[in-house]
N, C-alpha and C. Protein backbone atom coordinates (compact mmCIF):
# COMPACT_ATOMS: atom_id res chain seq x y z
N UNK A 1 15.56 -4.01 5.75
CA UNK A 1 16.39 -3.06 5.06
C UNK A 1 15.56 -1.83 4.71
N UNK A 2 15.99 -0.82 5.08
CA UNK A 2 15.29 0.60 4.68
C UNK A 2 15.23 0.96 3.48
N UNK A 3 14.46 0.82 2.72
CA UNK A 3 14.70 1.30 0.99
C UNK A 3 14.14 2.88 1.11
N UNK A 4 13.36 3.79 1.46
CA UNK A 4 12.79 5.12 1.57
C UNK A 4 12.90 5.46 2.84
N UNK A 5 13.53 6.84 2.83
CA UNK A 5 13.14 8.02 4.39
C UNK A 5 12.08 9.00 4.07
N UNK A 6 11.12 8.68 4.21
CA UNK A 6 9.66 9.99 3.68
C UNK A 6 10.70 11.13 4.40
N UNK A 7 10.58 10.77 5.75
CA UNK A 7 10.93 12.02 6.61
C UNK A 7 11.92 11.42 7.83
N UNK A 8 11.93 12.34 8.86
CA UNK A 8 13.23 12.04 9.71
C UNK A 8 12.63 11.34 10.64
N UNK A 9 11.67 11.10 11.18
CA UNK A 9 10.62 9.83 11.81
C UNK A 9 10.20 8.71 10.90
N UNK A 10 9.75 9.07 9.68
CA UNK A 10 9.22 7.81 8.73
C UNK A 10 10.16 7.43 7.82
N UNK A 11 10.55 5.82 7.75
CA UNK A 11 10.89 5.08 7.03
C UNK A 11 10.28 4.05 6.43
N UNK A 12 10.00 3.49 5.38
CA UNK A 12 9.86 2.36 4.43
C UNK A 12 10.77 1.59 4.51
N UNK A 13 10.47 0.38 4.47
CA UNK A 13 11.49 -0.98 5.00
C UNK A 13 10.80 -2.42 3.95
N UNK A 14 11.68 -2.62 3.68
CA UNK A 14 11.15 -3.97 2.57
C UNK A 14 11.56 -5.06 3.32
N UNK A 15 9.62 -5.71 3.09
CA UNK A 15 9.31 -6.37 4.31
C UNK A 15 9.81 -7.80 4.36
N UNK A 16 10.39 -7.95 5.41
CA UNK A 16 11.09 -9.58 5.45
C UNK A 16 10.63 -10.39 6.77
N UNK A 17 11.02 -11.35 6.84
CA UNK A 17 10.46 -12.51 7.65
C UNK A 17 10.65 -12.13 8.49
N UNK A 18 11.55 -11.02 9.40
CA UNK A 18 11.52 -11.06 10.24
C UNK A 18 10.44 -9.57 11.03
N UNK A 19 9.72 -9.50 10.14
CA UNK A 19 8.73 -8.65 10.13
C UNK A 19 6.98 -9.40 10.88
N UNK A 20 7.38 -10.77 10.95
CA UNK A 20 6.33 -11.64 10.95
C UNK A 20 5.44 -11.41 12.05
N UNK A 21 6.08 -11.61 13.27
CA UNK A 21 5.41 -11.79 14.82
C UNK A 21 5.09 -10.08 14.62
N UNK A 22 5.91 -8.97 14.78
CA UNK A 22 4.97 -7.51 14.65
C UNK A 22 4.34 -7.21 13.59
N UNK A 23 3.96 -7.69 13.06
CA UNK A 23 3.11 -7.90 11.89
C UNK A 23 1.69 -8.34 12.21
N UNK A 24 1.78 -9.37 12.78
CA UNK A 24 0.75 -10.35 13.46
C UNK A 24 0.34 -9.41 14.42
N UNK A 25 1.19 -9.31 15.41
CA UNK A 25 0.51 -8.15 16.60
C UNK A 25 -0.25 -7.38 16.12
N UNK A 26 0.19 -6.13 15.18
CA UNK A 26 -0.16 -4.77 14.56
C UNK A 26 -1.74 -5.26 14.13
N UNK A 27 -1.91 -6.41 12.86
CA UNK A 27 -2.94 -6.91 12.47
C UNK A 27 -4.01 -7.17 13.75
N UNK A 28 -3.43 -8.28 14.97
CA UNK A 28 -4.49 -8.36 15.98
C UNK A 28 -4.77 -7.26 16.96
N UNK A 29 -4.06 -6.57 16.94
CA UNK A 29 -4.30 -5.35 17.47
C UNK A 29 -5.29 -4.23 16.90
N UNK A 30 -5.34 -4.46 15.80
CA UNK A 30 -6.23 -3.56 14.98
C UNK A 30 -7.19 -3.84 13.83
N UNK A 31 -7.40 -4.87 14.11
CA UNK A 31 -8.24 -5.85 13.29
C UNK A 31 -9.32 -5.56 12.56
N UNK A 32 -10.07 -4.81 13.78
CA UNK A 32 -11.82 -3.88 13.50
C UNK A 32 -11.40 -3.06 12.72
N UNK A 33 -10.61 -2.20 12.51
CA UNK A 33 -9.97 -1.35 11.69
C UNK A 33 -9.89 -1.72 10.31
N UNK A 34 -8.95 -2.21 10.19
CA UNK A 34 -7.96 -2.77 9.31
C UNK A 34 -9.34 -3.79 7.87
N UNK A 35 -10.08 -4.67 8.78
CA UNK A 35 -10.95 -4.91 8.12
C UNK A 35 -12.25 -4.69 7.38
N UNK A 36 -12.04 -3.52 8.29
CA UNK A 36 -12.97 -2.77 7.44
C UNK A 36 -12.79 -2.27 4.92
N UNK A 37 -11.59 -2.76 4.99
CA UNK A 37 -11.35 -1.98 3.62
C UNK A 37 -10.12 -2.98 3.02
N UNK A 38 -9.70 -3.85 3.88
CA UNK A 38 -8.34 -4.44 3.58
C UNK A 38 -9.17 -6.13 3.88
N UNK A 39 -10.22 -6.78 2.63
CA UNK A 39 -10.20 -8.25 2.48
C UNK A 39 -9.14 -9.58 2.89
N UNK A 40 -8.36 -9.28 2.82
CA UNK A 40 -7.25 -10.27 3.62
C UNK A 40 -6.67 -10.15 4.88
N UNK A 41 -7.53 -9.54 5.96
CA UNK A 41 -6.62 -9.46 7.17
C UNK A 41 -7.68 -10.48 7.64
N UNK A 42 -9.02 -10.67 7.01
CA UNK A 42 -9.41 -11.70 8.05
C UNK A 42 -9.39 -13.16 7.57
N UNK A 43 -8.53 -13.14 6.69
CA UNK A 43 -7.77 -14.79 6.87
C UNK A 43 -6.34 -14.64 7.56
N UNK A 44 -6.02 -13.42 7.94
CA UNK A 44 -4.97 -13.64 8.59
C UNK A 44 -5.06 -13.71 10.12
N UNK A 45 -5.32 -15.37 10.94
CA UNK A 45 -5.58 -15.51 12.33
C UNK A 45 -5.18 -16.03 12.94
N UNK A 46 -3.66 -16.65 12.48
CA UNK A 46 -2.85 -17.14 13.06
C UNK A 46 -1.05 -16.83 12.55
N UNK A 47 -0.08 -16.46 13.41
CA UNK A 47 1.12 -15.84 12.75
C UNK A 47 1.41 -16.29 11.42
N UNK A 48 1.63 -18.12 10.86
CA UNK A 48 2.13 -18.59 10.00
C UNK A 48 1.20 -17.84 9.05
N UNK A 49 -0.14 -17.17 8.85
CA UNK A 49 -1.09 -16.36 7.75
C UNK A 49 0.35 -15.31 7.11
N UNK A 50 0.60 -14.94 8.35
CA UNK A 50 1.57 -13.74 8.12
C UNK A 50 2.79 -14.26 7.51
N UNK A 51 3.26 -15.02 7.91
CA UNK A 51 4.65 -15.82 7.41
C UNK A 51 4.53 -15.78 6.11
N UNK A 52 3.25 -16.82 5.56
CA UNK A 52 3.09 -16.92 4.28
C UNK A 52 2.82 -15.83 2.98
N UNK A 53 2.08 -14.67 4.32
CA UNK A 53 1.97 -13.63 3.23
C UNK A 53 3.79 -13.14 2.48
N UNK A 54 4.28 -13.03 4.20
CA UNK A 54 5.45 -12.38 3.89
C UNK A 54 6.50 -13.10 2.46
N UNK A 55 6.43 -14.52 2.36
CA UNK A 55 7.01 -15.20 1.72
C UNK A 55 6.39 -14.68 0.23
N UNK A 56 5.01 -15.18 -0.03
CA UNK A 56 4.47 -14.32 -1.51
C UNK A 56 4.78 -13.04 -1.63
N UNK A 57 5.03 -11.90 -0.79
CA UNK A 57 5.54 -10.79 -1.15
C UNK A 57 7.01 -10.98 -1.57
N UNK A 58 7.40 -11.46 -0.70
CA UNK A 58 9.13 -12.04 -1.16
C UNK A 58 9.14 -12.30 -2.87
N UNK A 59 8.33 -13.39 -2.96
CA UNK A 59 8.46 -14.10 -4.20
C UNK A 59 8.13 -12.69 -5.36
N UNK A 60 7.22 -11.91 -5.12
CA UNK A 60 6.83 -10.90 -6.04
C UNK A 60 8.11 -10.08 -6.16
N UNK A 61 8.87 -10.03 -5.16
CA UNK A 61 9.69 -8.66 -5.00
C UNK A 61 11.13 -9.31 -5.96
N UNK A 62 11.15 -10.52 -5.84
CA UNK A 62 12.39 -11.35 -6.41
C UNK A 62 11.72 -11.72 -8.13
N UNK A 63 10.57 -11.68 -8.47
CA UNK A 63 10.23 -11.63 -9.90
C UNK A 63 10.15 -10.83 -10.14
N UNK A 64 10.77 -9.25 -9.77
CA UNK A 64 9.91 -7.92 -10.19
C UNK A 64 8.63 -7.57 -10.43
N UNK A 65 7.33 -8.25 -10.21
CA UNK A 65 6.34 -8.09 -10.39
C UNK A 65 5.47 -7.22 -9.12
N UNK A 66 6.41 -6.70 -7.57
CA UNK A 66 5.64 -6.30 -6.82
C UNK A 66 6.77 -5.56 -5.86
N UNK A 67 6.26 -4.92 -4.74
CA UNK A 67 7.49 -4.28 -3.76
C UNK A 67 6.45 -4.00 -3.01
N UNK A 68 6.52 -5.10 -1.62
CA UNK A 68 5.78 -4.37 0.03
C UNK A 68 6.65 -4.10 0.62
N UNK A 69 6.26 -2.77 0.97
CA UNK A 69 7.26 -1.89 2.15
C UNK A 69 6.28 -2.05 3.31
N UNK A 70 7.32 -1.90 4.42
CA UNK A 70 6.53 -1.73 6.08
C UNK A 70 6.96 -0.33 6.31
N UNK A 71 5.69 0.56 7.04
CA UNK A 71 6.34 1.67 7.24
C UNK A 71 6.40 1.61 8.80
N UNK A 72 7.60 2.31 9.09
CA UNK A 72 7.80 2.79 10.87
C UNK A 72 7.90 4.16 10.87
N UNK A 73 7.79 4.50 11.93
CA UNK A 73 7.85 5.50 12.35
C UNK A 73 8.36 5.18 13.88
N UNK A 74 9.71 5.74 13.76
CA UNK A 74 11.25 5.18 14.04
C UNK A 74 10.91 3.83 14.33
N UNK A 75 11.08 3.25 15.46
CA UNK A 75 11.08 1.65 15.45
C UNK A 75 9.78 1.11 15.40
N UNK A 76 8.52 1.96 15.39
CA UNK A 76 7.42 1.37 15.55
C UNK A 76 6.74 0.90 14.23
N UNK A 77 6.29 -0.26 13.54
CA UNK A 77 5.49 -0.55 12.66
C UNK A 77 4.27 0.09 12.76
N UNK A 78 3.45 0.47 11.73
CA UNK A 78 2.61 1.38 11.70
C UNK A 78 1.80 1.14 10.71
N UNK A 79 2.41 0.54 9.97
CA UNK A 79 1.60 0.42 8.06
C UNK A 79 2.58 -0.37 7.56
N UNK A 80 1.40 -0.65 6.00
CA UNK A 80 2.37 -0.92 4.77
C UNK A 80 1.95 0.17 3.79
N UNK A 81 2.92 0.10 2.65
CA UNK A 81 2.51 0.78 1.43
C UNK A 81 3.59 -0.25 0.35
N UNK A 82 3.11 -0.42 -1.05
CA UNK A 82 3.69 -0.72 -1.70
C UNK A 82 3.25 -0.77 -2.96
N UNK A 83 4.12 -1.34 -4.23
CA UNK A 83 3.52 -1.37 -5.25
C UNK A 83 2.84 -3.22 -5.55
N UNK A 84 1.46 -3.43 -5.51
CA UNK A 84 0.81 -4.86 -5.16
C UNK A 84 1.02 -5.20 -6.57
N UNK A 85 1.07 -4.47 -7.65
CA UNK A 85 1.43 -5.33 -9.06
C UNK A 85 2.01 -4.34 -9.94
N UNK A 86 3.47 -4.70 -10.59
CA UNK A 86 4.63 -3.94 -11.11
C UNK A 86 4.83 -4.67 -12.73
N UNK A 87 3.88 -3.78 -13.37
CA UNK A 87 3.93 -4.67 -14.84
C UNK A 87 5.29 -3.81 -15.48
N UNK A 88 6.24 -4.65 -15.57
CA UNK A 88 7.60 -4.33 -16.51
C UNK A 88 7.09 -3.67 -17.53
N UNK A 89 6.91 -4.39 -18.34
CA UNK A 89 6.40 -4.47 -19.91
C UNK A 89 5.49 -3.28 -20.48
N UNK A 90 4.81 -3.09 -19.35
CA UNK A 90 3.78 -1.72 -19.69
C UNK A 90 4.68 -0.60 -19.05
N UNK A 91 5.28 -1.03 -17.70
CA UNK A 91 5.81 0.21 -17.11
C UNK A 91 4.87 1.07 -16.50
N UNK A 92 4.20 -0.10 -15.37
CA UNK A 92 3.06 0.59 -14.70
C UNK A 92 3.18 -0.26 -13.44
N UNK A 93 2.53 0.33 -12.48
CA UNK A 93 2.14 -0.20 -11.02
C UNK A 93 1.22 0.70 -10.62
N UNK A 94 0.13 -0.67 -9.22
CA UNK A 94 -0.71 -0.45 -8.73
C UNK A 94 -0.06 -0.33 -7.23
N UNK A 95 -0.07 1.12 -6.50
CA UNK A 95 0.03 1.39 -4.94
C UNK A 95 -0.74 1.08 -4.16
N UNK A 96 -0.76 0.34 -3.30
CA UNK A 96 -1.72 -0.03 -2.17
C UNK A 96 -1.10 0.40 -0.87
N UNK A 97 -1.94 1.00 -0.38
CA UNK A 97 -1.37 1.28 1.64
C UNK A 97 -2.11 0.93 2.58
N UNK A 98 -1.89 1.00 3.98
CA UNK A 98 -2.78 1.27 4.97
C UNK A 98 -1.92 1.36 5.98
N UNK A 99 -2.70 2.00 7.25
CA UNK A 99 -2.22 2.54 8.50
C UNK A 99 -2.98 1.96 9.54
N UNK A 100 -2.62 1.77 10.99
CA UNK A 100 -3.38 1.81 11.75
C UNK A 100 -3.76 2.99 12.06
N UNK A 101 -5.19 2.82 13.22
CA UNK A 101 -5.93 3.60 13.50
C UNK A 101 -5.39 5.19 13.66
N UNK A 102 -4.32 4.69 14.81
CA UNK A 102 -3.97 5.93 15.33
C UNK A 102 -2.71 6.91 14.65
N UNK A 103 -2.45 6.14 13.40
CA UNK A 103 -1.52 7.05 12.68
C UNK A 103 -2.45 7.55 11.30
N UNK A 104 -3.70 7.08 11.59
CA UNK A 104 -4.47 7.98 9.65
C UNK A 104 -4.49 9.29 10.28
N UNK A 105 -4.39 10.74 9.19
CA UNK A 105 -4.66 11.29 9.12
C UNK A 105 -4.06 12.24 9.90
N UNK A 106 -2.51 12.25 9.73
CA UNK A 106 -1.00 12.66 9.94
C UNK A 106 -0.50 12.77 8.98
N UNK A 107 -0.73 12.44 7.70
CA UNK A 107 -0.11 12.98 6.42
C UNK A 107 1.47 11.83 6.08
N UNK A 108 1.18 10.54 6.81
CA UNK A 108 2.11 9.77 6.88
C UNK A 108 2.10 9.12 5.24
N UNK A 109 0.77 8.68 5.12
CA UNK A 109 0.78 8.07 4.00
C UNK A 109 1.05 8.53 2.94
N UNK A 110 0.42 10.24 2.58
CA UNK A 110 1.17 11.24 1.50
C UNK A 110 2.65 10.84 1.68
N UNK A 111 3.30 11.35 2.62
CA UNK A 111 4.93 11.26 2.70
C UNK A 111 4.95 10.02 2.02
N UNK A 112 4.85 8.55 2.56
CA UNK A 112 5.12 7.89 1.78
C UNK A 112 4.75 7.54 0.20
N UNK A 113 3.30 7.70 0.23
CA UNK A 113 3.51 7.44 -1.06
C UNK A 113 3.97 8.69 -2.00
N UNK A 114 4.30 9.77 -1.94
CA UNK A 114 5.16 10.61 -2.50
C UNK A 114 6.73 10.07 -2.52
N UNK A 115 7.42 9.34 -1.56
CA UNK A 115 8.43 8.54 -1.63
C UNK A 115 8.28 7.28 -2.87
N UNK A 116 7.19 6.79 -2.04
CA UNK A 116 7.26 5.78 -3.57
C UNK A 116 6.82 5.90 -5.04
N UNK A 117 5.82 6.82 -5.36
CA UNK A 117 5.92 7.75 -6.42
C UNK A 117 7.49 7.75 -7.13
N UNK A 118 8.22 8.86 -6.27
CA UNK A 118 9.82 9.34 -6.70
C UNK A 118 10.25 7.78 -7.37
N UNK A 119 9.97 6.88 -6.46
CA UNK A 119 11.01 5.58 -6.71
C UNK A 119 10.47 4.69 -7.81
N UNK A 120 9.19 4.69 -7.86
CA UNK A 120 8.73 4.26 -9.22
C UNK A 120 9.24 5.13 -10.32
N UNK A 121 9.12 6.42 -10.82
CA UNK A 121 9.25 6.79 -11.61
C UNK A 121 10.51 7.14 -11.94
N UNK A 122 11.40 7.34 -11.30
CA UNK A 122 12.47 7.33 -10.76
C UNK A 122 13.45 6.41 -10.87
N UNK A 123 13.59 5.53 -9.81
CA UNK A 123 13.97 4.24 -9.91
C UNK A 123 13.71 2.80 -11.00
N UNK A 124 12.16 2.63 -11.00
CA UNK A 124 11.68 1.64 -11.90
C UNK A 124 11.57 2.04 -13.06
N UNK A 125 11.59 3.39 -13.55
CA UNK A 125 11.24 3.58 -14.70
C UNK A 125 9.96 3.63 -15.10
N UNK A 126 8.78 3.70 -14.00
CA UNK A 126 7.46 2.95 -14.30
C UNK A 126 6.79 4.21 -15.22
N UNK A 127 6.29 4.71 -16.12
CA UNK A 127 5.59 5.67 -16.96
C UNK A 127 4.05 5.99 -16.12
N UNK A 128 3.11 4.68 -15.10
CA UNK A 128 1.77 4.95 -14.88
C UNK A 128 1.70 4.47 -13.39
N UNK A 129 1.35 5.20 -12.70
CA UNK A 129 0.82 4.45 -11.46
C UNK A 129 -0.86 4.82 -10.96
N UNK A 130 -0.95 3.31 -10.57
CA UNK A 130 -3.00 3.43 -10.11
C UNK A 130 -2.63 3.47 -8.68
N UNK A 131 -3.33 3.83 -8.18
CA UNK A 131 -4.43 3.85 -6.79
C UNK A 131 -6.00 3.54 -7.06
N UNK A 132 -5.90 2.50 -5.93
CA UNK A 132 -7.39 2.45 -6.28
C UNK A 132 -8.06 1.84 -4.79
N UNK A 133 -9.47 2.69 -4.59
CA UNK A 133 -9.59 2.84 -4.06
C UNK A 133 -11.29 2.04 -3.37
N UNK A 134 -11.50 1.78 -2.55
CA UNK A 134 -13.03 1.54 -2.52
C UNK A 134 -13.73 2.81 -2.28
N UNK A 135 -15.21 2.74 -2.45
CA UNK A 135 -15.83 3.86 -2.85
C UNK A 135 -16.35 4.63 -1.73
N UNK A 136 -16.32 3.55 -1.04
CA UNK A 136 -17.07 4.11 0.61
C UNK A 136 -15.79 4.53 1.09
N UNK A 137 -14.16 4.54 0.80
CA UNK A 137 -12.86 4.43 1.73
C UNK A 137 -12.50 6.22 1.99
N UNK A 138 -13.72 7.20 2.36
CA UNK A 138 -12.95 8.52 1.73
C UNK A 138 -11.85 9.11 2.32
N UNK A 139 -11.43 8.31 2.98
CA UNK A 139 -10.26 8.51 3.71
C UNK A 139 -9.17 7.77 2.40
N UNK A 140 -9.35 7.31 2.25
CA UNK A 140 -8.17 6.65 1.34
C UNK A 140 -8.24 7.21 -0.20
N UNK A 141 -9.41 7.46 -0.24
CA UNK A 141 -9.30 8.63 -1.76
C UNK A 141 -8.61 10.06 -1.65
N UNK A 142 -8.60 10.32 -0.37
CA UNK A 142 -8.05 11.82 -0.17
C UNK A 142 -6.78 11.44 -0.37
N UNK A 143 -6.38 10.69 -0.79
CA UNK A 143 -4.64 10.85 -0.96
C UNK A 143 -4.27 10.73 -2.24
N UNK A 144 -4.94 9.77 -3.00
CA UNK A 144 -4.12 10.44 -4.36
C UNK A 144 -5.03 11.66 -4.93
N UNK A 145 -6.15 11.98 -4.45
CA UNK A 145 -6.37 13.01 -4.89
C UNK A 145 -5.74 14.56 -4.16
N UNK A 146 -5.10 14.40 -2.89
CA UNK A 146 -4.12 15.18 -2.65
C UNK A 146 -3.23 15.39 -3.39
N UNK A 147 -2.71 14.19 -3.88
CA UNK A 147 -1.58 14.26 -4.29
C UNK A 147 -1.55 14.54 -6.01
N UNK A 148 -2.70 14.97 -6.82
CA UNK A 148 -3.08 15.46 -8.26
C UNK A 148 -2.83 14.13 -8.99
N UNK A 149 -3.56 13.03 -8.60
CA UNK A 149 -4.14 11.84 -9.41
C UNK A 149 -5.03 12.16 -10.01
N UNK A 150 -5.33 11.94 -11.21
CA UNK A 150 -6.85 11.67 -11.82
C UNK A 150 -7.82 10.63 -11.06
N UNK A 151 -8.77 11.19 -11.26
CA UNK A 151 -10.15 10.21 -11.01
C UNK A 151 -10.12 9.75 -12.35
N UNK A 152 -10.10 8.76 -13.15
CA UNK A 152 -10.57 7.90 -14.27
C UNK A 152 -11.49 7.30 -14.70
N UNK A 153 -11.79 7.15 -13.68
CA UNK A 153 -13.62 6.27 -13.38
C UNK A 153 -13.75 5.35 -12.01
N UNK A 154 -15.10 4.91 -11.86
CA UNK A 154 -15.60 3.71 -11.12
C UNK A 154 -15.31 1.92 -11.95
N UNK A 155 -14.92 0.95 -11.22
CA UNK A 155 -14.93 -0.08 -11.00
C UNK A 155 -16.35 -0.13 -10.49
N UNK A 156 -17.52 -1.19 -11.28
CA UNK A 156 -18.34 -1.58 -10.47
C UNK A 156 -18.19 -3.45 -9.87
N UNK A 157 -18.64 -3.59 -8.84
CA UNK A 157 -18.67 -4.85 -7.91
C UNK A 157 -17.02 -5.81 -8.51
N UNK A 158 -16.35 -4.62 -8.32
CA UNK A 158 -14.44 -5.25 -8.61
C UNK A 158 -14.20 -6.01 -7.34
N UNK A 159 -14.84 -5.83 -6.37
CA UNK A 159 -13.89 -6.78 -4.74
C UNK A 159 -14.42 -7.26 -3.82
N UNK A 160 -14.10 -8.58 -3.71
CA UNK A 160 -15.42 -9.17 -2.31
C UNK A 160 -14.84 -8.74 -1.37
N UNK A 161 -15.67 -7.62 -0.52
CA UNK A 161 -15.59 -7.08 0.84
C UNK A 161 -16.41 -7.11 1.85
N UNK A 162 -15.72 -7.98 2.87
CA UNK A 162 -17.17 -8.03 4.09
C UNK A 162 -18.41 -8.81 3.62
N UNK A 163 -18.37 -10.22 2.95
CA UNK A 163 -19.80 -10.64 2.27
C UNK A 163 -20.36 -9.85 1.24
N UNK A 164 -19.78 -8.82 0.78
CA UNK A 164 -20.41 -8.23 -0.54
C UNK A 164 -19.32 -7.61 -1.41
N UNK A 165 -20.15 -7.21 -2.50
CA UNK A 165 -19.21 -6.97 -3.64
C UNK A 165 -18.92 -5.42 -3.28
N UNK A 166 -18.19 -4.73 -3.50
CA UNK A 166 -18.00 -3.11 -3.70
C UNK A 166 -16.91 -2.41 -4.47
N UNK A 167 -17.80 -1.38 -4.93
CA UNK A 167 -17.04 -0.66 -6.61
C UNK A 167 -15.58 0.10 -5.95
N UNK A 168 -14.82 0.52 -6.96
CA UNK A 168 -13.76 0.93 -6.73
C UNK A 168 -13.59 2.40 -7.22
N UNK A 169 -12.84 3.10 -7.03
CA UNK A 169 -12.45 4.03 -8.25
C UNK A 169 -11.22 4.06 -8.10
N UNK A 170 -10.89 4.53 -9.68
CA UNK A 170 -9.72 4.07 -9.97
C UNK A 170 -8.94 5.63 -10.41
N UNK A 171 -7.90 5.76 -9.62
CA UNK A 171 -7.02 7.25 -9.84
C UNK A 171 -5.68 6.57 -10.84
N UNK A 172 -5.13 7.81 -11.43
CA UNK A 172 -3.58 7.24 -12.19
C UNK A 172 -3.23 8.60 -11.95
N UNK A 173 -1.92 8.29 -11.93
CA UNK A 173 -1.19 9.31 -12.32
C UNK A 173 0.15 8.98 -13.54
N UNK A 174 0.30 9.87 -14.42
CA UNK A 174 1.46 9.81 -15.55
C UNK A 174 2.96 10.12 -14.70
N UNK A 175 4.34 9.86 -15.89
CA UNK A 175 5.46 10.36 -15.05
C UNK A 175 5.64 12.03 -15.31
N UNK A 176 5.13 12.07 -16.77
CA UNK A 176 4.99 13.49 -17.61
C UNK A 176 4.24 14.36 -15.97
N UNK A 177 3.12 13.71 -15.25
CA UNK A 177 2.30 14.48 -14.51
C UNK A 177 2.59 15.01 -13.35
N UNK A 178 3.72 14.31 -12.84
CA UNK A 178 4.52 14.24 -11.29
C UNK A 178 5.12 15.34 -10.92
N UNK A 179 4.65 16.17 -9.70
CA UNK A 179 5.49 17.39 -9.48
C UNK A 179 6.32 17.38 -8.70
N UNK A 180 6.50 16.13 -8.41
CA UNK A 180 6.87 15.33 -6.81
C UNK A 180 8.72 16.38 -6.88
């Protein structure tokens, strides 16, 4: 089901089971990539990895505590973006994305997460959203700082990546702050 149109090629789609097998592909297809910054693709090495992820996203999206979108760009899977933890109570969420290789740095991911921005603050009501980022990822910091996030600070040794620990930094943005 399409929940966001960034644009007239890109859509956001809330991800369901039947997302599983191109899911799996996209992941083995781009693996070297992908693992470089994203800790869970390399337990994902067989489809049912994917199944199961898809099901815990399910479960998050049906407690309100989370929302993974798949992005296409028209029928092709390409990415996710979503909100990985949706605290009601505070009225905050953490955005997480990624792309394959050959779609970074097309301005896909701004579009979307400027879509999901709108829909958090918007839709959920959410008052705070993080991005956060690893420290070496400067590809993945250029986006909420495109997009007029604060830098807040460093996370030190927050995430086992690749056999080692590595710091984070952590961007927010307010709803007061949004020019979206």
């Amino acid at each position: 089901m399409i929940l966001l149109s960034p644009s007239e090629l890109i859509s956001l789609h809330i991800i369901e089971p039947l997302h599983g097998p191109d899911l799996f592909k996209l992941i083995e297809d781009n693996r070297s990539h992908l693992e470089e910054f994203l800790p869970w693709i390399s337990g994902a090495t067989v489809e049912q990895d994917i199944i199961l992820y898809i099901e815990y996203c399910l479960g998050k999206i049906a407690a309100d505590k989370g929302l993974q979108l798949m992005i296409f760009e028209e029928e092709n899977m390409i990415g996710s973006i979503g909100f990985y933890e949706i605290n009601k109570q505070d009225r905050k969420a953490n955005i997480n994305y990624w792309l394959i290789n050959d779609y970074v740095g097309k301005g896909i991911i701004t579009q979307s997460c400027k879509a999901i921005i709108n829909y958090g603050f918007e839709e959920l009501k959410l008052n705070r959203l993080e991005i956060r980022c690893a420290t070496e990822n400067t590809k993945s910091q250029a986006v909420p700082e495109r997009l007029g996030f604060i830098k807040e600070g460093k996370l030190r040794s927050c995430e086992w990546l690749n056999n080692r620990f590595v710091d984070h930094f952590v961007y927010s943005m307010l709803k007061e702050e949004w020019q979206g």
